[in-house]
Protein backbone atom coordinates (compact mmCIF):
# COMPACT_ATOMS: atom_id res chain seq x y z
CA UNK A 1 -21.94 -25.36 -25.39
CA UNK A 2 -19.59 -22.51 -24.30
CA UNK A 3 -17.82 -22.47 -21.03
CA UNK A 4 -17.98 -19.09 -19.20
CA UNK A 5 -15.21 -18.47 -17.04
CA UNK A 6 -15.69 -15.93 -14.43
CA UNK A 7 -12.55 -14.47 -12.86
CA UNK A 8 -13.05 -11.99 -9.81
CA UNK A 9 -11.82 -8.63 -9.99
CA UNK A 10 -9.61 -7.85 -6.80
CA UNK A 11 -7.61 -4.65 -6.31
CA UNK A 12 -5.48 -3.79 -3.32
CA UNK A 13 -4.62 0.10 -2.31
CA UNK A 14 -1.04 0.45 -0.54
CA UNK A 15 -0.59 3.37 1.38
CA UNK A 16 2.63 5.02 2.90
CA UNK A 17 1.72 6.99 5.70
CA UNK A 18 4.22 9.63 6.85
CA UNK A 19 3.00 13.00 8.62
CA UNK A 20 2.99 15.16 5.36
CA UNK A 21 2.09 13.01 3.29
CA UNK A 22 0.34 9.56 2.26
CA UNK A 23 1.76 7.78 -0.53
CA UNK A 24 -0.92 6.03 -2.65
CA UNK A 25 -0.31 2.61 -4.87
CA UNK A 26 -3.11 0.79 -6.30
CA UNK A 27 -2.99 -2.89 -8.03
CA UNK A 28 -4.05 -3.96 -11.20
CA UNK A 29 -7.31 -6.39 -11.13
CA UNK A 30 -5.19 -9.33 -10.79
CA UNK A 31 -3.57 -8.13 -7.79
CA UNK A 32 -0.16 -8.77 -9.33
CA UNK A 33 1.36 -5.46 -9.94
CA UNK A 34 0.98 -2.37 -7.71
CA UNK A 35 1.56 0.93 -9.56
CA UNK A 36 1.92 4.87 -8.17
CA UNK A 37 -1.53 6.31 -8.07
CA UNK A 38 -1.25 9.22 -6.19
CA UNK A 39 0.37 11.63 -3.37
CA UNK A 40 -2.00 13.05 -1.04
CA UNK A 41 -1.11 15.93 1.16
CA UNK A 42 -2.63 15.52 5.08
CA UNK A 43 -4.89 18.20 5.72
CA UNK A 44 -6.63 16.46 8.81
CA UNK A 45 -7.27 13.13 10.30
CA UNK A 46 -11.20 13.58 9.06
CA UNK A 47 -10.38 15.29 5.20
CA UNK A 48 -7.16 12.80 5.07
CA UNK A 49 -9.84 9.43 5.66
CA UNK A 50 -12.68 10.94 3.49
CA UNK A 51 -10.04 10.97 0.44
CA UNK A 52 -9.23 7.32 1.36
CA UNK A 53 -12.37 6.12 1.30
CA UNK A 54 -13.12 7.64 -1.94
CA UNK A 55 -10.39 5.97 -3.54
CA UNK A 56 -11.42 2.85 -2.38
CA UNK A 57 -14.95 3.36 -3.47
CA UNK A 58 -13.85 4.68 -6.70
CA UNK A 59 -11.34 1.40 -7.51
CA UNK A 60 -13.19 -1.07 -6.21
CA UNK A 61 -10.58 -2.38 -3.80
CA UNK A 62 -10.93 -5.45 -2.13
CA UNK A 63 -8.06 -4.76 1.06
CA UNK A 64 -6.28 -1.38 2.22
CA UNK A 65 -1.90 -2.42 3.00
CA UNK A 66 -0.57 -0.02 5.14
CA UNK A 67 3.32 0.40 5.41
CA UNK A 68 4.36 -0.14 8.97
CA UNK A 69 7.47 1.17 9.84
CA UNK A 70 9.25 -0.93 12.41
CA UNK A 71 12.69 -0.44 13.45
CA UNK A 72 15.66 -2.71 12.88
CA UNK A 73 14.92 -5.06 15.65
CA UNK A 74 11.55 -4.79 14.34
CA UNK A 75 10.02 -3.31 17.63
CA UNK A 76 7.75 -0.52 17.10
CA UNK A 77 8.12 3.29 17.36
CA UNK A 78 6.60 6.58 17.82
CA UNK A 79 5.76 6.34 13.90
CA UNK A 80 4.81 2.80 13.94
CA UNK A 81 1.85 3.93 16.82
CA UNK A 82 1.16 6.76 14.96
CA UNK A 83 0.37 4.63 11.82
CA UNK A 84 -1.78 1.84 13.77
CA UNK A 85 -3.86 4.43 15.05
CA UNK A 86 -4.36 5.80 11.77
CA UNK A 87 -5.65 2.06 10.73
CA UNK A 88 -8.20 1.97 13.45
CA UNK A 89 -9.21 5.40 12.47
CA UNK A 90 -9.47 4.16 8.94
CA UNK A 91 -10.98 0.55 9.24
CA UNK A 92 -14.57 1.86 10.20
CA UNK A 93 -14.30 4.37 7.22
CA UNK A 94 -13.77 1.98 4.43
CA UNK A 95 -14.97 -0.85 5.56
CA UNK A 96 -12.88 -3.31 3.73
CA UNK A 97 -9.84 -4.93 5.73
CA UNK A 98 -7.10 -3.02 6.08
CA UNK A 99 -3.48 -4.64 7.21
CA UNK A 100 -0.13 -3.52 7.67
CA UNK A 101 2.91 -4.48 5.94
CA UNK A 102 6.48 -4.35 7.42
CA UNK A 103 7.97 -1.56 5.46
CA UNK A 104 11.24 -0.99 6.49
CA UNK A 105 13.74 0.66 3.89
CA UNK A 106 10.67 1.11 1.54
CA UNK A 107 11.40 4.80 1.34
CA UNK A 108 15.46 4.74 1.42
CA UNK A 109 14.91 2.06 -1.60
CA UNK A 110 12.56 4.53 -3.27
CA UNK A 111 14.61 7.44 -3.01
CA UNK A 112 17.42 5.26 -4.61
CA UNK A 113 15.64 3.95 -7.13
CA UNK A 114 14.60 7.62 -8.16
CA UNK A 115 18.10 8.64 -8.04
CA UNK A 116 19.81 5.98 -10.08
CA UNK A 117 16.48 7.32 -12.54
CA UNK A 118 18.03 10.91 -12.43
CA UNK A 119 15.20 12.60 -10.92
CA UNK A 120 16.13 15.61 -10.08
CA UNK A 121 16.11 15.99 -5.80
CA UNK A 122 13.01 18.35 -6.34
CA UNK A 123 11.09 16.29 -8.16
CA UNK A 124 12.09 13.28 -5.95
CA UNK A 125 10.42 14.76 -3.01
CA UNK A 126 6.93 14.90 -4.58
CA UNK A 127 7.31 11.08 -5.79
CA UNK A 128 9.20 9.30 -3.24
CA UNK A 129 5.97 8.25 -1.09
CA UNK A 130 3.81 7.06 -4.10
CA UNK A 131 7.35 5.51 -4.93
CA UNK A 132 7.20 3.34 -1.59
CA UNK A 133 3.71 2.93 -1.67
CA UNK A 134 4.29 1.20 -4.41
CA UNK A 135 7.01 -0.87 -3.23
CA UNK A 136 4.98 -1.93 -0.05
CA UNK A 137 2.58 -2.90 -2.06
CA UNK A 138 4.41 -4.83 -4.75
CA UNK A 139 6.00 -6.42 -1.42
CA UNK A 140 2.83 -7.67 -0.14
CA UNK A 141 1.04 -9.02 -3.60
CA UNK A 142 4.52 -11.25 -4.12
CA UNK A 143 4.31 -12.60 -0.85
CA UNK A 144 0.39 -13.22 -1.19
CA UNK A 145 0.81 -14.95 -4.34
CA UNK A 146 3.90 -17.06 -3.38
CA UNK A 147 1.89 -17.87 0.27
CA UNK A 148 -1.73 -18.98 -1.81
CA UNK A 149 0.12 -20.56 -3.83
CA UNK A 150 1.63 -22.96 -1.01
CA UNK A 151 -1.46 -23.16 0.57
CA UNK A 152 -2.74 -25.06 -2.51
CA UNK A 153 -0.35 -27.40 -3.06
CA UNK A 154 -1.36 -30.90 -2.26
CA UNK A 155 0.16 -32.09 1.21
CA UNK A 156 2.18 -35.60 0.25
């Protein structure tokens, strides 16, 4: 007799959510490693959702992580709004959950990164927010798995 194992597919989408722009990660179907998927260009609240939701449909995906920009004290700011009314706007559209991840310095450690990579500063503009999508994401699958993983251990 044969043992089936059956192991769930999960994938997260990460987005970075400036006014320009919304850089798109997605996760691998172990939700261990985020990669770049995409950089989509805001066109309108309704157009900008509709693309969101497609993705989501399209990759399966479990949970939406939104960057949330706080500030250094970690209060919030005009941005930080701006982004959590964007979630609401977004929950009812893709109806999977959809939380936010503390993202500060995701995008000053993207542009880095893409400058120790010599990209050139033209090219770095069109990557950097699927660059920090990505690292908001990668962010919030390590702390997921370190977190489940402490919720399982037995208690002494």
């Amino acid at each position: 007799m044969r043992a089936i194992i059956i192991t769930a597919s999960v994938r997260l989408l990460g987005l970075d959510v400036g006014d320009k722009r919304i850089g798109i990660a997605l996760s691998d179907e172990s939700a261990t490693l985020a990669s770049g998927l995409s950089t989509l260009q805001r066109v309108g609240p309704r157009k900008d959702l509709k693309a969101i939701a497609a993705l989501v449909r399209e990759h399966a995906v479990s949970d939406v992580v939104v960057g949330l920009p706080r500030r250094l004290d970690g209060s919030l700011g005009e941005q930080a709004q701006k982004v959590l009314e964007f979630m609401d706007e977004l929950r009812p559209v893709v109806k999977v959950p959809v939380v936010s991840w503390d993202e500060r310095f995701t995008s000053s450690m993207a542009t880095q990164a893409l400058i120790e990579g010599n990209v050139s500063r033209r090219d770095r503009k069109s990557v950097v927010d699927k660059v920090a999508a990505t690292l908001i994401l990668q962010s919030y699958l390590d702390y997921k798995k370190v977190h489940d993983a402490e919720a399982n251990e037995p208690s002494a």
